[in-house]
N, C-alpha and C. Protein backbone atom coordinates (compact mmCIF):
# COMPACT_ATOMS: atom_id res chain seq x y z
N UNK A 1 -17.25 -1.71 -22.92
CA UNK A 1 -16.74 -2.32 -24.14
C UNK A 1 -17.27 -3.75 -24.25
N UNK A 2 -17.46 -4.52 -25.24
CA UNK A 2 -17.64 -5.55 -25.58
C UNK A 2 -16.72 -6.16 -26.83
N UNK A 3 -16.54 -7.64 -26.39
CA UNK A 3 -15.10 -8.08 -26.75
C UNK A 3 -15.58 -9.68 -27.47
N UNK A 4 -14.99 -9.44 -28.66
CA UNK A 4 -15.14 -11.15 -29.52
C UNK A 4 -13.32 -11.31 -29.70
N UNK A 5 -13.88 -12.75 -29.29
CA UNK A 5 -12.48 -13.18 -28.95
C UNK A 5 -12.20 -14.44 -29.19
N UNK A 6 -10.83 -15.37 -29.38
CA UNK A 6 -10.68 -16.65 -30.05
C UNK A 6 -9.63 -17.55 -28.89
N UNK A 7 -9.94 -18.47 -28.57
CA UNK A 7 -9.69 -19.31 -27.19
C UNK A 7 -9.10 -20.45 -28.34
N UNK A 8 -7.93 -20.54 -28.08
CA UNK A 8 -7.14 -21.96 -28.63
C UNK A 8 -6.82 -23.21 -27.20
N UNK A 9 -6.89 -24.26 -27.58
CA UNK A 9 -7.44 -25.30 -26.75
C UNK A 9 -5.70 -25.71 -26.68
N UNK A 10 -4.39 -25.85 -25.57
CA UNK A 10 -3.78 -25.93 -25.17
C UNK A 10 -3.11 -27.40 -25.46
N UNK A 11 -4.16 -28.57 -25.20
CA UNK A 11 -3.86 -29.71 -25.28
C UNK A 11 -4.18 -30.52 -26.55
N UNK A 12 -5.27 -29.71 -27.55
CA UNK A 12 -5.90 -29.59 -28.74
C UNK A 12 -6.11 -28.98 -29.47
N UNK A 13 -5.02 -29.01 -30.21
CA UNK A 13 -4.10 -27.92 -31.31
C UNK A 13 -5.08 -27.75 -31.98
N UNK A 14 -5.91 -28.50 -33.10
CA UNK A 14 -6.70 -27.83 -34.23
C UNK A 14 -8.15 -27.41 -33.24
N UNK A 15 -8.69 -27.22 -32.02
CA UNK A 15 -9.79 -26.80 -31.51
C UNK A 15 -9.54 -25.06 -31.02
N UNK A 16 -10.72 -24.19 -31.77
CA UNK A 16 -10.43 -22.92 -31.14
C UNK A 16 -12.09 -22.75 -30.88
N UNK A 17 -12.60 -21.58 -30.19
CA UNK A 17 -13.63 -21.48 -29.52
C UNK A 17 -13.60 -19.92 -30.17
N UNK A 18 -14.88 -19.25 -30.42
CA UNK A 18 -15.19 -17.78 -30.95
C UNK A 18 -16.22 -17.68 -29.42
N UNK A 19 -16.07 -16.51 -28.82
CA UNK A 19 -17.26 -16.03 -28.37
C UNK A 19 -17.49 -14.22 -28.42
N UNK A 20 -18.08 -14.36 -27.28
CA UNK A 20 -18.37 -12.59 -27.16
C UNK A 20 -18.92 -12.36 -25.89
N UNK A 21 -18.26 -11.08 -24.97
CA UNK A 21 -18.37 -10.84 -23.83
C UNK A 21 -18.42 -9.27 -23.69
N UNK A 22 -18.56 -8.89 -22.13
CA UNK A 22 -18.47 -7.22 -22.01
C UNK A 22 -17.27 -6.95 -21.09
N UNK A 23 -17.30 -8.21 -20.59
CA UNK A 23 -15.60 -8.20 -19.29
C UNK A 23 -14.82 -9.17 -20.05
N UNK A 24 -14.26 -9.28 -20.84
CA UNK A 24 -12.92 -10.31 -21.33
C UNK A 24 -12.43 -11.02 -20.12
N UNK A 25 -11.79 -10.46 -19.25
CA UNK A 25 -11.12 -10.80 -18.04
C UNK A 25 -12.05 -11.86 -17.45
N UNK A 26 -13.20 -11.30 -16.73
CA UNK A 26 -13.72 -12.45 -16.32
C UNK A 26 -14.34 -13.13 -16.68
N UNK A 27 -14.89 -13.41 -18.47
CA UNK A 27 -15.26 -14.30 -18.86
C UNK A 27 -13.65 -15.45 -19.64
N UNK A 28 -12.34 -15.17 -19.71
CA UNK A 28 -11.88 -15.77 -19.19
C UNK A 28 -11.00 -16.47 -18.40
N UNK A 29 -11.85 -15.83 -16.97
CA UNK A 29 -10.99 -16.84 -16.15
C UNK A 29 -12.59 -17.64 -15.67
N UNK A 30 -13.86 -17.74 -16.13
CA UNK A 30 -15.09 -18.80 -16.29
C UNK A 30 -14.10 -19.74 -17.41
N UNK A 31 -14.21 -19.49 -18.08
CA UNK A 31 -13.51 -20.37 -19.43
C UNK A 31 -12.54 -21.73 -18.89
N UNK A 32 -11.35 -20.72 -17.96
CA UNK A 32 -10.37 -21.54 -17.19
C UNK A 32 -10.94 -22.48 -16.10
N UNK A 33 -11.92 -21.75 -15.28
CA UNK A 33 -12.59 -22.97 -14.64
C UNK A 33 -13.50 -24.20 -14.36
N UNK A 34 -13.66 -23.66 -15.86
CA UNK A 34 -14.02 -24.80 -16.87
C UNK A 34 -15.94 -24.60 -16.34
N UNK A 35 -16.10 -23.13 -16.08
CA UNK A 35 -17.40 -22.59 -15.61
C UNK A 35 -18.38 -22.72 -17.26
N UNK A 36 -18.06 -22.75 -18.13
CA UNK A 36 -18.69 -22.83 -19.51
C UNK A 36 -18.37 -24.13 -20.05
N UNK A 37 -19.59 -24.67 -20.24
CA UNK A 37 -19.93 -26.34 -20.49
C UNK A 37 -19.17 -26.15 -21.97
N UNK A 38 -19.32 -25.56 -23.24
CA UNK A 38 -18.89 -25.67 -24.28
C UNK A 38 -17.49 -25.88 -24.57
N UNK A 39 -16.72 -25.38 -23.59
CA UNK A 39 -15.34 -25.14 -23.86
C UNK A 39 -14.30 -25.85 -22.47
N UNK A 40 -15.47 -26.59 -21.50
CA UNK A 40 -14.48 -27.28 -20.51
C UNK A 40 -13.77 -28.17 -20.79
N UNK A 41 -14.14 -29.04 -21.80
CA UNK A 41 -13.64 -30.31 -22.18
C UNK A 41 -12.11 -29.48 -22.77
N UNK A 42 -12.10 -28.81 -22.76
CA UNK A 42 -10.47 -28.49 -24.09
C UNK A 42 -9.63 -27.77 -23.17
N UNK A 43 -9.70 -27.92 -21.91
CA UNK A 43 -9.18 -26.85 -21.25
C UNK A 43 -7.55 -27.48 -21.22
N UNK A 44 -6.71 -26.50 -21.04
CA UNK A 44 -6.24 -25.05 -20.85
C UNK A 44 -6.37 -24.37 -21.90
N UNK A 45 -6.78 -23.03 -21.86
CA UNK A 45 -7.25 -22.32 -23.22
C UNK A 45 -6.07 -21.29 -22.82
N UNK A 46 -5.37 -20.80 -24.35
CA UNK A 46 -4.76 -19.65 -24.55
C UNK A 46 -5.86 -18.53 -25.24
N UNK A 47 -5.79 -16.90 -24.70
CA UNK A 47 -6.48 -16.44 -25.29
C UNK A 47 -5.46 -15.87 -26.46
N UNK A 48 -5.99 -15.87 -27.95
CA UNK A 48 -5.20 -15.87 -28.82
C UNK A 48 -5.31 -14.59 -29.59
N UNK A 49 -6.65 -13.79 -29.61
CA UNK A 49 -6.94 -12.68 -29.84
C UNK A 49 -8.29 -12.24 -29.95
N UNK A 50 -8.81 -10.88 -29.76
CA UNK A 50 -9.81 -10.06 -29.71
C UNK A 50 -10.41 -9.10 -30.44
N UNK A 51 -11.58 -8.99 -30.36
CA UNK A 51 -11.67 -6.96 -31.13
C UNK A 51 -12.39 -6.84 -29.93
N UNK A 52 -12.27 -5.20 -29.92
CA UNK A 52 -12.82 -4.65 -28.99
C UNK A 52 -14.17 -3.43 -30.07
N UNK A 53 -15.03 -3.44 -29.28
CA UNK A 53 -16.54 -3.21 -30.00
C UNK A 53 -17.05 -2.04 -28.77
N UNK A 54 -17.73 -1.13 -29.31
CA UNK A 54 -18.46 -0.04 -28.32
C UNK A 54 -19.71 -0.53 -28.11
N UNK A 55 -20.27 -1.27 -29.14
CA UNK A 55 -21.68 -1.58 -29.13
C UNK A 55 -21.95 -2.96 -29.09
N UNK A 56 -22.65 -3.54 -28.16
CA UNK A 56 -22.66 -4.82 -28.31
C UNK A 56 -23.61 -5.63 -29.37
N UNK A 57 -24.25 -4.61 -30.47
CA UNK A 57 -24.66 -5.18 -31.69
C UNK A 57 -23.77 -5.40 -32.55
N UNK A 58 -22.78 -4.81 -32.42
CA UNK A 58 -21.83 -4.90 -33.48
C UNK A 58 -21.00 -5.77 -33.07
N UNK A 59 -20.83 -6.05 -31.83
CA UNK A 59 -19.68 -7.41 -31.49
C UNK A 59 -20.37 -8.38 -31.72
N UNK A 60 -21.73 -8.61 -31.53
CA UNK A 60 -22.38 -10.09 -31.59
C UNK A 60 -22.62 -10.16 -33.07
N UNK A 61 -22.71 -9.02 -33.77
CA UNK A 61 -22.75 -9.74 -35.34
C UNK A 61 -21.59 -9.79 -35.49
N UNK A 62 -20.38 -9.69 -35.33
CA UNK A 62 -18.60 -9.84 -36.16
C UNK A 62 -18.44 -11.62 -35.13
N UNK A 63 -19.28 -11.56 -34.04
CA UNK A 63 -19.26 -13.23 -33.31
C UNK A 63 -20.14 -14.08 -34.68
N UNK A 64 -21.16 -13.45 -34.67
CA UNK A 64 -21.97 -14.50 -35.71
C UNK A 64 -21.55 -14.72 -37.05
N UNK A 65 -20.94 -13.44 -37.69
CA UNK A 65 -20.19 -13.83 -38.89
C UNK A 65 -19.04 -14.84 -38.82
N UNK A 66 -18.16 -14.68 -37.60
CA UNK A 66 -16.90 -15.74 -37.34
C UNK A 66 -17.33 -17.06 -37.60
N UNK A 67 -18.61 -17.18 -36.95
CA UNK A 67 -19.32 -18.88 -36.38
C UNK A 67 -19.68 -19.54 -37.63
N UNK A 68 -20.63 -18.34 -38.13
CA UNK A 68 -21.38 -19.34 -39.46
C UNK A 68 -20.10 -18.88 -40.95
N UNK A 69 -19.46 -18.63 -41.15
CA UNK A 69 -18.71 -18.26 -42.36
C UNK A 69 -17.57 -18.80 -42.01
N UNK A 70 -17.54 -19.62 -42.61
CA UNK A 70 -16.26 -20.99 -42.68
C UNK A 70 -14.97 -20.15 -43.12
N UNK A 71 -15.54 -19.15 -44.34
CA UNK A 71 -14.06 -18.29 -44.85
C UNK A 71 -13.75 -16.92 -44.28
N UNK A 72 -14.91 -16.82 -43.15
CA UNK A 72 -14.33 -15.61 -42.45
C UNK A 72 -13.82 -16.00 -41.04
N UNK A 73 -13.75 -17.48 -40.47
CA UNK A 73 -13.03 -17.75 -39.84
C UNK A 73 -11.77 -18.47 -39.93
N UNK A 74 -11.28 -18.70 -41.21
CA UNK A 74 -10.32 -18.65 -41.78
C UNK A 74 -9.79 -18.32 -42.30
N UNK A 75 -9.96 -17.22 -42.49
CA UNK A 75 -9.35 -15.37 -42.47
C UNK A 75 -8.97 -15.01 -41.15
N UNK A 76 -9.53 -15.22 -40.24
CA UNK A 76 -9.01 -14.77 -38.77
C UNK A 76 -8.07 -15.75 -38.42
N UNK A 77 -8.19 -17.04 -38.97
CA UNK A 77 -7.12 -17.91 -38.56
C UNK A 77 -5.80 -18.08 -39.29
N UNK A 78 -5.90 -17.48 -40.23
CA UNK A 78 -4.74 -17.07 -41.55
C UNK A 78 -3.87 -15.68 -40.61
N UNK A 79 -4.44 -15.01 -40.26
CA UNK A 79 -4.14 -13.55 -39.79
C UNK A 79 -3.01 -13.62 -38.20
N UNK A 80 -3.93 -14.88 -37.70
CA UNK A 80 -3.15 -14.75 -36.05
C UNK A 80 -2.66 -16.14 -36.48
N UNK A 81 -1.66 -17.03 -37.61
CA UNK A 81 -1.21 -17.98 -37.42
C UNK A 81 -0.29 -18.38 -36.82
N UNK A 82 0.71 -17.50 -36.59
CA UNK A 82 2.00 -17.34 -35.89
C UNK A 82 1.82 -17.35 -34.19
N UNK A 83 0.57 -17.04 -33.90
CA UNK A 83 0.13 -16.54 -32.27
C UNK A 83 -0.58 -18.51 -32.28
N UNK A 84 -0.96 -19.17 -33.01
CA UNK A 84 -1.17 -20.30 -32.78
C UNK A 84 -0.35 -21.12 -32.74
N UNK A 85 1.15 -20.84 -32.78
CA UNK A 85 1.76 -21.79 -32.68
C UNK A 85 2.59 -21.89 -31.46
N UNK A 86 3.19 -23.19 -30.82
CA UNK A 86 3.50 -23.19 -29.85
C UNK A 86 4.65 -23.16 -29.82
């Protein structure tokens, strides 16, 4: 399986992180040990939610649509707003 997923920054409420992986699990507990330069600075990360994908063409384009489409990542952030709050 391959997994796109949204990392909310613990100590930095409006920072969330999109990526895409094939192990969720251990990409994050890299995340937590602050093993990925992009996302160490914000650490403790909650993972806030996922899709799960059979094909990893299709997870890395629903990652690339999140990244570059301002209103399709605020559609995903409209959707899990309640899971962002503390």
């Amino acid at each position: 399986m391959f997994y796109v997923y949204l990392l909310r920054s613990v100590t930095r409420e409006n920072w969330s992180y999109i990526g895409c992986c094939d192990d969720l699990k251990i990409r994050f507990i890299r995340h937590s040990k602050g093993d990925v330069p992009s996302t160490k600075a914000y650490r403790p990360h909650i993972l806030v939610y996922y899709e799960a994908y059979k094909n990893k063409t299709d997870a890395r384009k629903r990652e690339i649509e999140l990244k570059r489409s301002a209103v399709k990542k605020q559609e995903l952030l409209k959707r899990v707003e309640n899971s962002l709050k503390k």
